[in-house]
Protein backbone atom coordinates (compact mmCIF):
# COMPACT_ATOMS: atom_id res chain seq x y z
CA UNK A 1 -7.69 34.10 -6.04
CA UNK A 2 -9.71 31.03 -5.59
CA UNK A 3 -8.93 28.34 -2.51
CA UNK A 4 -7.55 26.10 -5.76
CA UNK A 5 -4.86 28.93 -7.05
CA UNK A 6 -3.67 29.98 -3.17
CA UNK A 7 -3.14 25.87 -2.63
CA UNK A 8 -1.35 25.70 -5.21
CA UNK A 9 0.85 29.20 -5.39
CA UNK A 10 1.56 27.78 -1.72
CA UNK A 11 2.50 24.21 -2.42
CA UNK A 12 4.91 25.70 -4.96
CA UNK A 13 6.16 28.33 -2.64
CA UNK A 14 6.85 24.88 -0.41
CA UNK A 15 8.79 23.15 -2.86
CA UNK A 16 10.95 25.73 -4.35
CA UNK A 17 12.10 26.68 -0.67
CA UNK A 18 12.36 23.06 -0.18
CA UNK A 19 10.13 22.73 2.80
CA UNK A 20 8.89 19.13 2.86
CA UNK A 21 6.60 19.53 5.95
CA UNK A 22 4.82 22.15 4.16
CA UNK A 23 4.69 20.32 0.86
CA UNK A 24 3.24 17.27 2.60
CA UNK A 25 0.80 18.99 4.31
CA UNK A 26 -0.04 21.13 1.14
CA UNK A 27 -0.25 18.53 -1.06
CA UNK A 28 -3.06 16.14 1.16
CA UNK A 29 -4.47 19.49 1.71
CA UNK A 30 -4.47 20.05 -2.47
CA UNK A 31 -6.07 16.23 -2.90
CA UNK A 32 -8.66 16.85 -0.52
CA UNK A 33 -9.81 20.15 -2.51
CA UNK A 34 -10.07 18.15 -6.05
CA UNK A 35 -11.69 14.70 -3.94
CA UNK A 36 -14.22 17.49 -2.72
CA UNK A 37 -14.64 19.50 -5.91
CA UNK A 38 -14.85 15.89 -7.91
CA UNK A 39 -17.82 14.61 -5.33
CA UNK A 40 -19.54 17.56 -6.01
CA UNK A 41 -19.49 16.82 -9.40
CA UNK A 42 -20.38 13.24 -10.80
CA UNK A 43 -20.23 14.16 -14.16
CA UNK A 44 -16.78 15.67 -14.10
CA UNK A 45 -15.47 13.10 -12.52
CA UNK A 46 -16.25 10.93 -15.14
CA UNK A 47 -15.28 13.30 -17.76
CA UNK A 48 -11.59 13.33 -15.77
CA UNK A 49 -11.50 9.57 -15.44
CA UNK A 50 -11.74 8.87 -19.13
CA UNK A 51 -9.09 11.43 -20.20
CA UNK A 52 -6.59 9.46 -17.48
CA UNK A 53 -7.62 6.72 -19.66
CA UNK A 54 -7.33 8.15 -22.76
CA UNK A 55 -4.45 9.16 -21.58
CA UNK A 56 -2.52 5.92 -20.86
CA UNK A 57 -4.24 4.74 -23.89
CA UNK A 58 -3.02 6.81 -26.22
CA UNK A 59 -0.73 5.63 -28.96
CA UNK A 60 3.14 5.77 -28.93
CA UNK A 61 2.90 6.29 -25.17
CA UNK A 62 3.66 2.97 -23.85
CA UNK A 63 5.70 2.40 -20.76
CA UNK A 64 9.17 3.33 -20.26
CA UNK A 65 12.10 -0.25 -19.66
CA UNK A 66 12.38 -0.58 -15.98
CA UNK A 67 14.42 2.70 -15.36
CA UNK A 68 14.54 3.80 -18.89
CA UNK A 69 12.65 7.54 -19.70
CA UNK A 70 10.81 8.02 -23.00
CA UNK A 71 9.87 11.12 -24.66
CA UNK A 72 6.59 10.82 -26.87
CA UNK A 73 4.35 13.95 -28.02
CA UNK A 74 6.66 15.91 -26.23
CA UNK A 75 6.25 14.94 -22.81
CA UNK A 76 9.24 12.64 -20.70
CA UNK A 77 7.93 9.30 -19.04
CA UNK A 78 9.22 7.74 -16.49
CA UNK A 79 10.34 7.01 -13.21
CA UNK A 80 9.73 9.84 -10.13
CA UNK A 81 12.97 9.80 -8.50
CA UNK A 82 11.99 12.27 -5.76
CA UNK A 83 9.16 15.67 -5.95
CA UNK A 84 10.18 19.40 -7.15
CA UNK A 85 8.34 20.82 -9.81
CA UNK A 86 10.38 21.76 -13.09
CA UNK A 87 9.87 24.82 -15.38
CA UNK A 88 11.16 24.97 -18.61
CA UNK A 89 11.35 28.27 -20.51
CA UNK A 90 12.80 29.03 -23.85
């Protein structure tokens, strides 16, 4: 398991017991990894940069009325009303 995966099996361990303290500290612990991994690499974080881009960019996404949620290429948009992580299964 890389230092990436155990971050982030832990962070999720955090929020499903609904540990805050450990999510906060988790998740600063989780941006420092990518700021690191993204120094190291110029080049990828330019390649990451223009997919955000691309991203916001990208047809039929526009923004959501102040409050209201959208659903475009099946992903929701919207407002964060608190943190949790959701999984969906069929």
């Amino acid at each position: 398991m890389t230092e990436f995966e155990r971050l982030r099996a832990e962070l999720a361990d955090a929020v499903a017991r609904g540990d805050e303290a450990a999510r906060r500290v988790l998740e600063e612990e989780l941006r420092g990894h990518v700021r690191q991994l993204l120094q190291s690499d110029l080049e990828a974080a330019r390649e990451l940069a223009a997919l955000l881009q691309e991203e916001r960019s990208s047809p039929g996404q526009s923004a959501p009325a102040s409050g209201g949620v959208t659903f475009s290429n099946n992903t929701f948009h919207g407002p964060v009303l608190g943190s949790g992580t959701q999984f969906n299964a069929l």
